[in-house]
Protein backbone atom coordinates (compact mmCIF):
# COMPACT_ATOMS: atom_id res chain seq x y z
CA UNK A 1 14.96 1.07 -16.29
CA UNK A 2 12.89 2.52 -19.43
CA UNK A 3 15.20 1.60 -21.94
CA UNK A 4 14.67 -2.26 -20.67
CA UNK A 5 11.06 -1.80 -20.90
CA UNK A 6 11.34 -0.68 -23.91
CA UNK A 7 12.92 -3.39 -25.23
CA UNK A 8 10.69 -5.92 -23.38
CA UNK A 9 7.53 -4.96 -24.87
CA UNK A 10 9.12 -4.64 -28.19
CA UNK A 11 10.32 -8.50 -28.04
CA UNK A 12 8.82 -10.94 -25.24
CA UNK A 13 4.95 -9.22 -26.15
CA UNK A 14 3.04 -11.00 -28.53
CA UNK A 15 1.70 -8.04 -30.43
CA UNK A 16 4.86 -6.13 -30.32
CA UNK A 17 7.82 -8.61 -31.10
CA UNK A 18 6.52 -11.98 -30.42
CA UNK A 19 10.03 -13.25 -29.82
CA UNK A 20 11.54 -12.05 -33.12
CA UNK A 21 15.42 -12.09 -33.86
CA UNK A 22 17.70 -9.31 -33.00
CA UNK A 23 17.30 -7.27 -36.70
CA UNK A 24 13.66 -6.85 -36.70
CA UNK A 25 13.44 -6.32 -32.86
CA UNK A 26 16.27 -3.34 -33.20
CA UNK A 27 14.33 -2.10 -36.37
CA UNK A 28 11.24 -1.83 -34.65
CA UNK A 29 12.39 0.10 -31.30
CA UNK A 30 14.63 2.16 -33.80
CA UNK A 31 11.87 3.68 -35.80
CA UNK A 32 10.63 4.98 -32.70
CA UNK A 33 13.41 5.69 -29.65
CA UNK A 34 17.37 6.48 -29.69
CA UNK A 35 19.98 5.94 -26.69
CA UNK A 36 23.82 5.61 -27.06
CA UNK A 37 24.85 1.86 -27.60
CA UNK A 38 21.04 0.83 -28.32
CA UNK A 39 22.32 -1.42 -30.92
CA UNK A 40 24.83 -3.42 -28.40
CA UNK A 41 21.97 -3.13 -25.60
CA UNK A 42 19.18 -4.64 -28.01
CA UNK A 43 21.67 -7.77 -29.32
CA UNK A 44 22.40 -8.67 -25.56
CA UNK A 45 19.21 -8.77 -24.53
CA UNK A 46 17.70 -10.13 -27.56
CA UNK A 47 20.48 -12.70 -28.15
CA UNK A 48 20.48 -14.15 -23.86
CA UNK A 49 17.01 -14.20 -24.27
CA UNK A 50 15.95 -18.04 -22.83
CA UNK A 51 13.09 -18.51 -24.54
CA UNK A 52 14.67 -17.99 -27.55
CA UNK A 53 17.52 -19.87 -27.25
CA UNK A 54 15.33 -22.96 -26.25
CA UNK A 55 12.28 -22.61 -28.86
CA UNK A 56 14.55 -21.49 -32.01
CA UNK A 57 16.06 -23.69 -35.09
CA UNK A 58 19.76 -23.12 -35.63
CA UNK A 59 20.11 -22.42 -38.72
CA UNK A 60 23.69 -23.53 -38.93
CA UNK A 61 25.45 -26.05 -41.68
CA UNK A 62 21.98 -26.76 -43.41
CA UNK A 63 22.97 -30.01 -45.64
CA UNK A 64 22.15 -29.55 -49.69
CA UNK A 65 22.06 -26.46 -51.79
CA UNK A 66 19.68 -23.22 -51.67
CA UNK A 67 18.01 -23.01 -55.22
CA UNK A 68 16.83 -19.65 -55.40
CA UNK A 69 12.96 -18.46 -57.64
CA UNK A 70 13.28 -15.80 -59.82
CA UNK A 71 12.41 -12.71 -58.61
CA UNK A 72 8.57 -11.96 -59.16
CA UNK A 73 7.42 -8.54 -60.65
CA UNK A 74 4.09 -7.45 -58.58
CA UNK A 75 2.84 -8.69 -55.00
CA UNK A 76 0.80 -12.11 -54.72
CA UNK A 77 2.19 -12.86 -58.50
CA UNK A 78 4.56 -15.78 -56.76
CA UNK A 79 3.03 -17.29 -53.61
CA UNK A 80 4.35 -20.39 -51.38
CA UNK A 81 2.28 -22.68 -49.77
CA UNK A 82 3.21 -25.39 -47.32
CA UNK A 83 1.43 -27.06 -43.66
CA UNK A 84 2.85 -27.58 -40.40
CA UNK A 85 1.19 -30.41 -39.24
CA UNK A 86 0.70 -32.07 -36.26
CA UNK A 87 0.32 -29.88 -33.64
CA UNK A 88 -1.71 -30.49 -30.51
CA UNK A 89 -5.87 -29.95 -30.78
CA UNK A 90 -6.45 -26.29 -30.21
CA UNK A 91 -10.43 -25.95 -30.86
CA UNK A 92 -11.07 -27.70 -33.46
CA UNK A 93 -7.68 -27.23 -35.02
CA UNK A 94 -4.12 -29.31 -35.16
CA UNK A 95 -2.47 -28.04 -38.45
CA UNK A 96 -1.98 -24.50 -40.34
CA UNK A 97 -2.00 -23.53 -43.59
CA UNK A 98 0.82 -21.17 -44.08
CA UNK A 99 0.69 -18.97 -47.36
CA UNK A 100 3.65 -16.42 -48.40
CA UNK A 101 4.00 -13.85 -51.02
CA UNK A 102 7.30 -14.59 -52.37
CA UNK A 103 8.14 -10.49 -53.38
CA UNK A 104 6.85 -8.36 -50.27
CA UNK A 105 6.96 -11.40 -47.76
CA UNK A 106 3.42 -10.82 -46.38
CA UNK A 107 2.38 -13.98 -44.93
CA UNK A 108 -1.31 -15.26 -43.85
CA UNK A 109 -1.49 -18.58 -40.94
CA UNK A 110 -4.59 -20.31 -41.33
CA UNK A 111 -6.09 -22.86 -39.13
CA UNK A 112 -7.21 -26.12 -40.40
CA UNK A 113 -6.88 -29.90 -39.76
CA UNK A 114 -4.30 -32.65 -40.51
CA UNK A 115 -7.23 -34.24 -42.26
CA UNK A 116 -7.96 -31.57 -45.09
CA UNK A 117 -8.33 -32.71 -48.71
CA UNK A 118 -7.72 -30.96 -52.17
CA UNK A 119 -11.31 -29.45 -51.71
CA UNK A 120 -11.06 -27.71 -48.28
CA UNK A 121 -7.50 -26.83 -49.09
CA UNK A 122 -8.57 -24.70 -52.48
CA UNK A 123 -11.33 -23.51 -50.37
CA UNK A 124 -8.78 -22.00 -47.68
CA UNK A 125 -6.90 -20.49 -51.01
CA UNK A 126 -10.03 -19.06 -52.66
CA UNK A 127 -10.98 -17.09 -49.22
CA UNK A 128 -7.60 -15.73 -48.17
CA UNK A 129 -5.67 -15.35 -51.59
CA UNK A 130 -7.95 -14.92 -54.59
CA UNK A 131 -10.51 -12.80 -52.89
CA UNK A 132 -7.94 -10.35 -51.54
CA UNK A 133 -4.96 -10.54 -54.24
CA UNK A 134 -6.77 -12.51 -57.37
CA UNK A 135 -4.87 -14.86 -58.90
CA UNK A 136 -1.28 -15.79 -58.86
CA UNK A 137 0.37 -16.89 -61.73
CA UNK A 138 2.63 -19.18 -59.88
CA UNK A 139 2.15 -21.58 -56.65
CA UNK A 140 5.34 -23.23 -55.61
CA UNK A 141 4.67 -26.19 -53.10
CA UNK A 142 6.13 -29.18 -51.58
CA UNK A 143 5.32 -33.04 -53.44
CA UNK A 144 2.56 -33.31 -50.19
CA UNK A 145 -0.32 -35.73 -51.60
CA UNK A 146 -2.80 -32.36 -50.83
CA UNK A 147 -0.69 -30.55 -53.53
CA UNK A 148 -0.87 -33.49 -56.40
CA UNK A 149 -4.27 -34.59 -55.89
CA UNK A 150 -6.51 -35.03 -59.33
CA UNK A 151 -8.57 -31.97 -57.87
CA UNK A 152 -5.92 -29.86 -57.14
CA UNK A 153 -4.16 -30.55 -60.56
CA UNK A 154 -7.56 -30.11 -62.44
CA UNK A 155 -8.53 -26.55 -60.64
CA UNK A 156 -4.16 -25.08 -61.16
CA UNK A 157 -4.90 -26.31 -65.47
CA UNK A 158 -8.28 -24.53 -65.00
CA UNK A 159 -6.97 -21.27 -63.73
CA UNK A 160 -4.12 -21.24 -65.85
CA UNK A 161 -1.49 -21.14 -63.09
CA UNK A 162 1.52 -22.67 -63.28
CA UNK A 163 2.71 -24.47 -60.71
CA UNK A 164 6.22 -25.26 -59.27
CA UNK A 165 7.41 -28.30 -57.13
CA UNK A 166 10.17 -28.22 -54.58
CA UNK A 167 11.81 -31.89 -54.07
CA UNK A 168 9.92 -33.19 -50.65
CA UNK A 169 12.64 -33.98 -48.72
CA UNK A 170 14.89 -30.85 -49.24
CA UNK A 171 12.40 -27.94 -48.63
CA UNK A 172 15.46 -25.47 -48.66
CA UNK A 173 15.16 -25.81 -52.42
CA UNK A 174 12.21 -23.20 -51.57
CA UNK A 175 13.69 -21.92 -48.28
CA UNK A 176 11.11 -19.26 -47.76
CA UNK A 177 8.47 -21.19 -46.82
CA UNK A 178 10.55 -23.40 -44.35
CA UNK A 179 11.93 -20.48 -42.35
CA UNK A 180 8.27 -19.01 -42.38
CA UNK A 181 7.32 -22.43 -40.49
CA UNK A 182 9.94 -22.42 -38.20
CA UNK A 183 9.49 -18.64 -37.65
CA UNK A 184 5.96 -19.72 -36.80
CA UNK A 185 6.58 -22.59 -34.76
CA UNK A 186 9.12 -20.73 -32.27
CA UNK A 187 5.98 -17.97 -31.99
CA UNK A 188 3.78 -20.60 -30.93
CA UNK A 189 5.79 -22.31 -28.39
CA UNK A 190 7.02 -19.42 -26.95
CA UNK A 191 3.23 -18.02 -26.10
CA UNK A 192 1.41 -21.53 -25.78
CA UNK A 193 -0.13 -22.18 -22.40
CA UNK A 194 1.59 -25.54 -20.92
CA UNK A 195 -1.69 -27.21 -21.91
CA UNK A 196 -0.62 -26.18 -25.63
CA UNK A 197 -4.62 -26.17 -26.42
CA UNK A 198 -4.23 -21.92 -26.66
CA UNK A 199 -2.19 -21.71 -30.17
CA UNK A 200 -4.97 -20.75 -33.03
CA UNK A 201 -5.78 -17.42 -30.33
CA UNK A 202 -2.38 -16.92 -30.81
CA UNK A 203 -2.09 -16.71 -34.87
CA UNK A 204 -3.69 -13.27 -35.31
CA UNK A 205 -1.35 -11.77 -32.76
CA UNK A 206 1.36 -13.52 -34.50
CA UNK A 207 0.69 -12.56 -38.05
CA UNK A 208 0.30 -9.02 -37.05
CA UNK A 209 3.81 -8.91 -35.40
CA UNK A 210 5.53 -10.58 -38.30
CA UNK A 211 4.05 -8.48 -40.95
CA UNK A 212 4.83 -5.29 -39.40
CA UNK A 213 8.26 -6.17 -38.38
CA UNK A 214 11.60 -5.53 -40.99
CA UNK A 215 12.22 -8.14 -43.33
CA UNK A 216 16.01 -8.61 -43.21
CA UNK A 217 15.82 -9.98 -47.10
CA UNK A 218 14.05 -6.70 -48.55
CA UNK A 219 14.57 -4.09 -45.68
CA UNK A 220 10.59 -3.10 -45.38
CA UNK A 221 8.10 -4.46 -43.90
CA UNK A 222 6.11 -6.92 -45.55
CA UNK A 223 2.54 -4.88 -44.68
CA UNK A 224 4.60 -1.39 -46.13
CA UNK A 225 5.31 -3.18 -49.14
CA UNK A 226 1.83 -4.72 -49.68
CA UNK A 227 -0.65 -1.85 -48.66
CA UNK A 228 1.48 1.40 -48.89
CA UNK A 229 1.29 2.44 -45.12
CA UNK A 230 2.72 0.95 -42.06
CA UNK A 231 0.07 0.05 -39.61
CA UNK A 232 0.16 2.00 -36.19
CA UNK A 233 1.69 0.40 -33.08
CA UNK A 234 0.74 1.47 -29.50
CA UNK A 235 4.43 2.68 -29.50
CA UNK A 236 3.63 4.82 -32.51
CA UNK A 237 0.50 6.25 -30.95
CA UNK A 238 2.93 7.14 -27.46
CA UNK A 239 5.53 8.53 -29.27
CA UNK A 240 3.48 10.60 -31.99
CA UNK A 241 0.60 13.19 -31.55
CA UNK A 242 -1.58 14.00 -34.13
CA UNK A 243 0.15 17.64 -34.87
CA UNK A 244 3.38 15.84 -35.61
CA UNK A 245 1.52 13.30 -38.45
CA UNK A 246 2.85 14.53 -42.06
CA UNK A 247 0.48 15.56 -44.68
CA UNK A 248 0.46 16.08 -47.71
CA UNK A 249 0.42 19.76 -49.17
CA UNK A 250 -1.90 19.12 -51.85
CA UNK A 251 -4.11 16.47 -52.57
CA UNK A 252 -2.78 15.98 -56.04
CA UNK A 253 0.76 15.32 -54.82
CA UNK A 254 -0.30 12.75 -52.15
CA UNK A 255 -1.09 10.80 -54.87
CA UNK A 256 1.75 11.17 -57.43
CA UNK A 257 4.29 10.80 -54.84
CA UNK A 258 2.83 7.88 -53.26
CA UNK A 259 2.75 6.20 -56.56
CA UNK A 260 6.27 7.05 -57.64
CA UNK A 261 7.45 6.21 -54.31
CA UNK A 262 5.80 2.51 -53.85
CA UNK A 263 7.21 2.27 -57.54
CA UNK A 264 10.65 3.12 -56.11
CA UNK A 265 10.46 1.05 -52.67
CA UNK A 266 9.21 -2.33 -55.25
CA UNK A 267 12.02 -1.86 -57.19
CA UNK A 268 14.38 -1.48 -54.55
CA UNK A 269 12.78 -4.60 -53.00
CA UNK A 270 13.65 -6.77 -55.81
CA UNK A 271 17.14 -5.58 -55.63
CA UNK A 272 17.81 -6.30 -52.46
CA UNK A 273 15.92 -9.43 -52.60
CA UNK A 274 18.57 -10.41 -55.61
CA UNK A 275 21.87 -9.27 -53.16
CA UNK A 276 19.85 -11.52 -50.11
CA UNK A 277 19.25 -14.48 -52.28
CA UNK A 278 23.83 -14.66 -53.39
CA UNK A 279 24.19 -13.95 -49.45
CA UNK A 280 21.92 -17.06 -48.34
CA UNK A 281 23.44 -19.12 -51.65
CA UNK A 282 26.97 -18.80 -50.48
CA UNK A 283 25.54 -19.45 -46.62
CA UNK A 284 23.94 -22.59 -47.45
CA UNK A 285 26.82 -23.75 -49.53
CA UNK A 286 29.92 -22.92 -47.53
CA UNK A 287 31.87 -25.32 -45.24
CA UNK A 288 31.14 -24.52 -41.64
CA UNK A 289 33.52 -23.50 -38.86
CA UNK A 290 34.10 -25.49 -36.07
CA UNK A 291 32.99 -24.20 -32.72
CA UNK A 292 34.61 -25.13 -29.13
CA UNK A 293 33.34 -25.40 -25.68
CA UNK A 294 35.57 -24.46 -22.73
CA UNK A 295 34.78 -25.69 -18.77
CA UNK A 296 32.12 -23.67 -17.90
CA UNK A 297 30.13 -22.53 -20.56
CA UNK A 298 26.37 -23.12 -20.97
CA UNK A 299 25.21 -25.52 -23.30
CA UNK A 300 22.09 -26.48 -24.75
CA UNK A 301 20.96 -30.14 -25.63
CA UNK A 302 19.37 -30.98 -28.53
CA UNK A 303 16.91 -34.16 -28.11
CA UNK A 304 15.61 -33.96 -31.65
CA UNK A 305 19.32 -34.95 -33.34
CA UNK A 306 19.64 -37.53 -30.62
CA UNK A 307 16.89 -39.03 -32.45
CA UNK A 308 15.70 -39.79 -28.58
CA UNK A 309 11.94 -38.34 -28.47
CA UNK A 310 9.37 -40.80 -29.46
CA UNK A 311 6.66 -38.22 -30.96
CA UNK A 312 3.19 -39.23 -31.03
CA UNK A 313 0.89 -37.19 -33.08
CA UNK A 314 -1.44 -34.62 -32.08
CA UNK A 315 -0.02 -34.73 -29.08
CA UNK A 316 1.79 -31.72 -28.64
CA UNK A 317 5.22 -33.43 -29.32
CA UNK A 318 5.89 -30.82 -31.97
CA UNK A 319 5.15 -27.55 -30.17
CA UNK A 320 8.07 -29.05 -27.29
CA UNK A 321 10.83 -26.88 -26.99
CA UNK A 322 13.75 -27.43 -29.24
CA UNK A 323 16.37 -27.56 -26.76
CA UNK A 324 16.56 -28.34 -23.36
CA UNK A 325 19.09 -26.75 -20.55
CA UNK A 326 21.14 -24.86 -20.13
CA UNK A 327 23.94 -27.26 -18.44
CA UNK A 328 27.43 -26.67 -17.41
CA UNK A 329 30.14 -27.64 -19.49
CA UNK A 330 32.85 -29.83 -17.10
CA UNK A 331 35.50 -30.90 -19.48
CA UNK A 332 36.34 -31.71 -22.85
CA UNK A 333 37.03 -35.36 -23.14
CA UNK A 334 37.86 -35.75 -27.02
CA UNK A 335 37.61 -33.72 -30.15
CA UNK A 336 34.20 -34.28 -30.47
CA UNK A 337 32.76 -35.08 -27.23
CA UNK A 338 32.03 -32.63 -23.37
CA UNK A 339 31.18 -33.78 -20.13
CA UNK A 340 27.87 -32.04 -19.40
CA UNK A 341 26.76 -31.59 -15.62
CA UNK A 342 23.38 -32.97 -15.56
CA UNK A 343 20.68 -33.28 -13.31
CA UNK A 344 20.68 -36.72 -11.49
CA UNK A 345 17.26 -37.59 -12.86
CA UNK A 346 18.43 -37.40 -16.75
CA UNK A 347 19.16 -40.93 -17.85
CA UNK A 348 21.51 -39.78 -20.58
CA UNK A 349 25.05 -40.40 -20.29
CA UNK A 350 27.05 -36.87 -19.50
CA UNK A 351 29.05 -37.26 -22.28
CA UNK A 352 27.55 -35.80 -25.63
CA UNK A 353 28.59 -35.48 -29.23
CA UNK A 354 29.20 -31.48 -29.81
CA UNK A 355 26.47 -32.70 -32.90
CA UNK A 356 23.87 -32.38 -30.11
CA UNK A 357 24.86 -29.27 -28.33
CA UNK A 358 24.54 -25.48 -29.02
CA UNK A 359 25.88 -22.51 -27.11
CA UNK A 360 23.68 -20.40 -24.71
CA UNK A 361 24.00 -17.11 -23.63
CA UNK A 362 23.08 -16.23 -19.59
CA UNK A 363 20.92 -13.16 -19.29
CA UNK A 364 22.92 -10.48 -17.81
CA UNK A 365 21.83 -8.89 -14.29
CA UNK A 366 21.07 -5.42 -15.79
CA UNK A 367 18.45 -7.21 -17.75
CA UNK A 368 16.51 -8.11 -14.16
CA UNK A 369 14.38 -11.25 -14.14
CA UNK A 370 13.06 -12.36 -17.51
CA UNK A 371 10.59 -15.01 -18.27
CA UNK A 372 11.65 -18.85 -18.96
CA UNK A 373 10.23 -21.34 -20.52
CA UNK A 374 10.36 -24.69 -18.97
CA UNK A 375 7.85 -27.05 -19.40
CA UNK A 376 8.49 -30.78 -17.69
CA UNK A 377 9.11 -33.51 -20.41
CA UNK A 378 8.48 -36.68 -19.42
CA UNK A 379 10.06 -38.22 -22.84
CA UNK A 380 13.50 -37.24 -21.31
CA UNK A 381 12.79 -40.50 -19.15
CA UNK A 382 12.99 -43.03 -22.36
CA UNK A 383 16.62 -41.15 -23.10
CA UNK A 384 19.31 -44.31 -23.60
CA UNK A 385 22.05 -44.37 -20.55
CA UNK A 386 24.61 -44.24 -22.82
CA UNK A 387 26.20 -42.78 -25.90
CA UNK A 388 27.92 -45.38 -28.43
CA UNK A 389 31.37 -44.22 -29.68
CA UNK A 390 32.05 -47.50 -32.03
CA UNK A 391 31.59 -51.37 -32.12
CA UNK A 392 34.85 -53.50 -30.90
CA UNK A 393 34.07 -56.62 -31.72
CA UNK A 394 30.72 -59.47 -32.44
CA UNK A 395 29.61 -62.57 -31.20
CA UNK A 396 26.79 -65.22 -31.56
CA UNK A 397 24.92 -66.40 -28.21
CA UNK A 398 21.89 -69.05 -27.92
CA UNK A 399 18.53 -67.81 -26.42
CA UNK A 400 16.32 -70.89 -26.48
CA UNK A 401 16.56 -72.52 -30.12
CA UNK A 402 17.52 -68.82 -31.31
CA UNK A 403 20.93 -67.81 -32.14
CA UNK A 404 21.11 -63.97 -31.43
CA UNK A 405 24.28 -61.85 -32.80
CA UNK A 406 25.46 -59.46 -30.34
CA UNK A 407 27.89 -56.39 -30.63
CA UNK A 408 30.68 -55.49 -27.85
CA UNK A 409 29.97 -51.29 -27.51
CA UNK A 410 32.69 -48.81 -26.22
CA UNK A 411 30.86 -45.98 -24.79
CA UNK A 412 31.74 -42.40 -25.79
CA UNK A 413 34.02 -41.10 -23.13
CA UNK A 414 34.69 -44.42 -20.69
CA UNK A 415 37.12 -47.32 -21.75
CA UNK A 416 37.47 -50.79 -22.53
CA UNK A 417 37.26 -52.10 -18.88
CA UNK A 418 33.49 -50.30 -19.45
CA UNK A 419 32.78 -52.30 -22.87
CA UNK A 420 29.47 -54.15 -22.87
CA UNK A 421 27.42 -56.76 -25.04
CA UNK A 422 24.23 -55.05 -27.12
CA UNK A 423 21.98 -56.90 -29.34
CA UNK A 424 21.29 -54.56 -32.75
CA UNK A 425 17.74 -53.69 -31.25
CA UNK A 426 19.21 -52.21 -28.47
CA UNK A 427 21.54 -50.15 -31.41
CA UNK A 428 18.57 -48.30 -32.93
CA UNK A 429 19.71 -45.28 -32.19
CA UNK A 430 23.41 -45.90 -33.65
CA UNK A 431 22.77 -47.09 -37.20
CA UNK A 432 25.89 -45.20 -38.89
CA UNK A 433 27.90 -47.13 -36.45
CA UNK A 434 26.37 -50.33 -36.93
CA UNK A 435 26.81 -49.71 -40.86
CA UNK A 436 30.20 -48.71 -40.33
CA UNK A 437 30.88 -51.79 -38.34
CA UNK A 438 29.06 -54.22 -40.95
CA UNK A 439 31.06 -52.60 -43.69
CA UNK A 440 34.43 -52.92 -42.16
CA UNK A 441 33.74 -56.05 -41.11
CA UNK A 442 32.55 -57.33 -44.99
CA UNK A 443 35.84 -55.74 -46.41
CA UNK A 444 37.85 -57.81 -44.07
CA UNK A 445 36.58 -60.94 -44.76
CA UNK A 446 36.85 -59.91 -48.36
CA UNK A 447 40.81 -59.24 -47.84
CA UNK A 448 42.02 -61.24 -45.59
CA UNK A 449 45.51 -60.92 -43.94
């Protein structure tokens, strides 16, 4: 059906959507086509989309307060600069340099290496900020040693730019710059060959998408914003002949009114970026809902909170999907905990903290056959049999001249006739339960009965 097309090319192609979220997919097909429940039609697809679903960050119950910047006045006055390292070798590249202008949004991705110092990095800056924007009078980064480096420190006095630090460990303190990365990262693993060796070919594509597409936090996109004009999709070009382009009456007033109305659209900018900044304050800050599972739904798993992956760098660890599934939801076994229907290969016992799961959404049948992404992970094979629910009881047992302490484990969703002996090596992966235990078991020696 055309109306399906439409919305494929304008979300699973590269150029076109590149996987974007439901407001700047519907944005972008509304500027262009109409039908009656378009809206409803575009948040289906968009939202049972499995590629999505499996490359995306949740951006649920983020821990730690959003501390907003004040609004700057003029583009490329404000800029953010962070990496995302690590990624597998793609030419000669495994990192990029992502750079954001913190007013219209526009964003550049620039290749480089994991290895770049102070030098290269002001280099980077120097070719794809000053010599297009000129200087900003503000930089705010992360406490990364490539940041706080004599050089960098010396050339920021130099320039007379001030510069503003976000604590390392709680990059929502920025926020902008961390969304950009994850925006980034589910672009890349969504069009990465299963080699991963293809992503710097797919920057350009990416960039282009993103900064033509509706920011949700200033309702324009971030090119309108910068340059004045939106550039021309092949959707535009199919939809609109050259008779139907407006021009201006006179020259003179082609110029007045663009200037008055980019005056306007800045101005409404930083309102709205003021209204999204409260919105995204009282996000981060509120308590979260609880959500439930009932027999049958699909589920998601999340390896990364499982803390199960060992990642090795460079190689391609980071562009893995986020999630893997979807499973089957069989039963609810406690408050916390479902009985997942997995695959007999998986050595991961089926029953799972709701910590590690997240809803997904089949694609409905009048959507036809849609692309997934599944690529085979062989780290799922180091996965622990078991999930630890809490530590019964401790003993002391001789291996050679070596006493070793062991702890007696009840497993998350079996009972005490299934109890078993671990050593705290083998409890790596349960260290709030092991503190818990040690704590407990301090403040009853402390009071005893």
């Amino acid at each position: 059906e055309l109306q399906i097309e439409i919305i494929k090319e304008n979300h699973d192609d590269l150029n076109q959507g590149a996987h974007a979220g439901y407001a700047k997919t519907y944005r972008r097909i509304a500027s262009i086509y109409y039908w009656p429940k378009m809206a409803d039609t575009i948040q289906r697809y968009v939202y049972s989309c499995d590629i999505c679903q499996k490359a995306g960050h949740r951006r649920h119950g983020p821990r730690g307060y959003l501390q907003p910047i004040p609004i700057p006045q003029q583009p490329f006055e404000v800029v953010t600069m962070d990496f995302i390292m690590d990624l597998p070798p793609s030419e000669e590249y495994n990192a990029v340099l992502v750079i954001v202008d913190k007013l219209t949004k526009y964003a550049h991705f620039i290749p480089c290496t994991t290895q770049i110092n102070e030098e290269e990095t002001a280099k980077l800056f120097h070719d794809h900020i000053w010599c297009h924007y000129g200087l900003p009078r503000q930089i705010i980064t992360d406490r990364d040693s490539r940041w706080t480096g004599a050089f960098w420190e010396h050339l920021v006095s130099m320039l007379g730019i001030r510069r503003a630090l976000t604590t390392a460990y709680h990059p929502q303190a920025d926020g902008q710059t961390e969304i950009m990365n994850q925006t980034a990262e589910i672009a890349i693993r969504a069009f990465t060959n299963p080699a991963k060796d293809n992503w710097v070919k797919i920057l350009s594509g990416f960039a282009y998408s993103y900064n033509t597409s509706t920011h949700t936090s200033t309702n324009q996109t971030p090119a309108f914003l910068l340059r004045g004009f939106q550039p021309l999709t092949t959707a535009d070009l199919l939809a609109q002949t050259s008779e139907r382009i407006h021009r201006p009456e006179r020259e003179s007033q082609s110029a007045e009114d663009f200037k008055e109305s980019m005056d306007v659209s800045l101005e409404l900018t930083k309102d709205a970026l003021r209204v999204a900044q409260s919105h995204q304050q009282k996000y981060y800050n509120e308590n979260k809902t609880e959500i439930l599972f009932e027999p049958g739904d699909l589920v998601l798993i999340n390896p990364h909170s499982l803390q199960l992956l060992k990642h090795k760098k460079g190689k391609g660890d980071k562009l893995n999907m986020r999630y893997e599934g979807p499973f089957e939801v069989l039963e609810r076994v406690s408050p916390v905990a479902y009985r997942i229907r997995l695959p007999g290969s998986y050595r991961i016992h089926p029953v799972i903290n709701i910590a590690h799961l997240e809803s997904y959404k089949d694609s409905p049948l009048e959507f036809g056959k849609r692309p997934v992404k599944h690529i085979p992970r062989k780290d799922f094979e180091q996965m622990p049999e078991r999930e630890v629910e809490k530590i019964v009881s401790e003993r002391f047992v001789k291996r050679g001249a070596k006493r070793v302490k062991q702890y007696k484990i009840r497993w998350l969703g079996e009972g005490p006739d299934e109890d078993s002996w671990r050593t705290e090596k083998e409890l790596k992966n349960a260290p709030d339960i092991l503190k818990e235990w040690r704590t407990r078991d301090r403040s009853s020696k402390d009071n005893p009965q």
